[in-house]
Protein backbone atom coordinates (compact mmCIF):
# COMPACT_ATOMS: atom_id res chain seq x y z
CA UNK A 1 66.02 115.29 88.23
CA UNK A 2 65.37 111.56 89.74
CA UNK A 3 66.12 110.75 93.43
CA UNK A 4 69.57 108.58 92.80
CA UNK A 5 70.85 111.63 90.35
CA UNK A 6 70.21 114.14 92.97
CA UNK A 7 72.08 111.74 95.62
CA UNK A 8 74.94 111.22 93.10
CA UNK A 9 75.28 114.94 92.32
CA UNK A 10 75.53 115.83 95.94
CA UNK A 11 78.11 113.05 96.86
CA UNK A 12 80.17 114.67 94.01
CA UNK A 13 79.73 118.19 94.29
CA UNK A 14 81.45 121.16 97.01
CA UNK A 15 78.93 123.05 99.40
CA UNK A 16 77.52 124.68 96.74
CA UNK A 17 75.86 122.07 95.25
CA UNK A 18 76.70 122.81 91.82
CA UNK A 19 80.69 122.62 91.35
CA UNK A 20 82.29 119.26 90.73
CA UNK A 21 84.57 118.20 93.06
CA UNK A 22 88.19 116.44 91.75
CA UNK A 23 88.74 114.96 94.79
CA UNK A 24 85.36 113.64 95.53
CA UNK A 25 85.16 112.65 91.55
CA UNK A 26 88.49 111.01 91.58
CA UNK A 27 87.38 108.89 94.51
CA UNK A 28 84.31 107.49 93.47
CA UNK A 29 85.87 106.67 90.32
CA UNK A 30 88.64 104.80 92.33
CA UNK A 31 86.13 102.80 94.79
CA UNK A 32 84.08 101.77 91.10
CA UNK A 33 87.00 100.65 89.84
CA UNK A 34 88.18 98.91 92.89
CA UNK A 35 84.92 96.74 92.94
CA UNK A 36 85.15 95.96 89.45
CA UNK A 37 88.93 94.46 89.77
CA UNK A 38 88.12 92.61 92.56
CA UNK A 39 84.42 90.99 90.77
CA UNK A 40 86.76 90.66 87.36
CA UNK A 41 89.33 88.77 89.63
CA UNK A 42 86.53 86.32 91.19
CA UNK A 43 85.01 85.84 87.57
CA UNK A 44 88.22 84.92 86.61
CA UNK A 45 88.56 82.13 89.16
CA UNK A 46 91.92 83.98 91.04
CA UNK A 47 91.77 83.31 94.71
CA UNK A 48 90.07 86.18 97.22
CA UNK A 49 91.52 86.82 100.46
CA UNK A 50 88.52 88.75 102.23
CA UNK A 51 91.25 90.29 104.66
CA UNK A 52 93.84 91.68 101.86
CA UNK A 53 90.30 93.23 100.27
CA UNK A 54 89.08 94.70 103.30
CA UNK A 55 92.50 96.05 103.97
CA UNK A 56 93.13 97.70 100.80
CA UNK A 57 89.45 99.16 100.52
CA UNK A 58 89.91 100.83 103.95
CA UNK A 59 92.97 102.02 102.85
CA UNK A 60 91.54 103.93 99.44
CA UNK A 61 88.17 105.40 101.60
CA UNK A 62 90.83 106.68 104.16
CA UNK A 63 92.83 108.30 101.65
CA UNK A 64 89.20 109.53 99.84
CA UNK A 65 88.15 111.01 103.04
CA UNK A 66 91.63 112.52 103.62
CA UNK A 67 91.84 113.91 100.21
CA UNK A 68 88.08 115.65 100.84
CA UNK A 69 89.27 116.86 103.85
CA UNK A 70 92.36 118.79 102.80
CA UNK A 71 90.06 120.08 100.00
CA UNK A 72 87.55 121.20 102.57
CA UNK A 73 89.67 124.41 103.41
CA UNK A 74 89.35 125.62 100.01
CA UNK A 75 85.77 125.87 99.72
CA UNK A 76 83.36 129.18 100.41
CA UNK A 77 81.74 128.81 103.73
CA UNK A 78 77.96 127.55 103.90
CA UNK A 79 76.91 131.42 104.31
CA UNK A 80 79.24 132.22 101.56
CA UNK A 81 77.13 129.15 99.38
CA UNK A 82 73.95 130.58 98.88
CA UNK A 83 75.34 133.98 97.05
């Protein structure tokens, strides 16, 4: 396994290191596809407002960390982890 899939798999997985998490999944898709409307918008020639972008994408990683947050209470504890 490379360095960056390692990295990836442990941004998306629980404690464990081997389940898939939704919420953690769900967000990264959401942040990709944030980034891709916006650079789809700019190719496009539609105006930017850098403050309405910053805005919104502080918005979706607050409700991303939320979201892995409340999930947080549902998974084993680290001692629980290495069974």
């Amino acid at each position: 396994m490379t360095l960056i899939s390692k990295i990836i798999k442990d941004c998306l997985t629980g404690i464990d290191g081997e389940t898939y998490d939704p919420a953690r999944i769900y967000g990264a898709l959401a942040v990709n596809v944030f980034f891709f409307n916006s650079m789809y918008a700019l190719y496009k020639g539609q105006t930017w407002d850098p403050v309405n972008y910053g805005t919104g994408f502080g918005l979706l990683l607050a409700a991303f960390g939320a979201a892995v947050a409340l999930k947080s209470k549902t998974e084993p504890t680290q001692a629980d982890a290495g069974k």
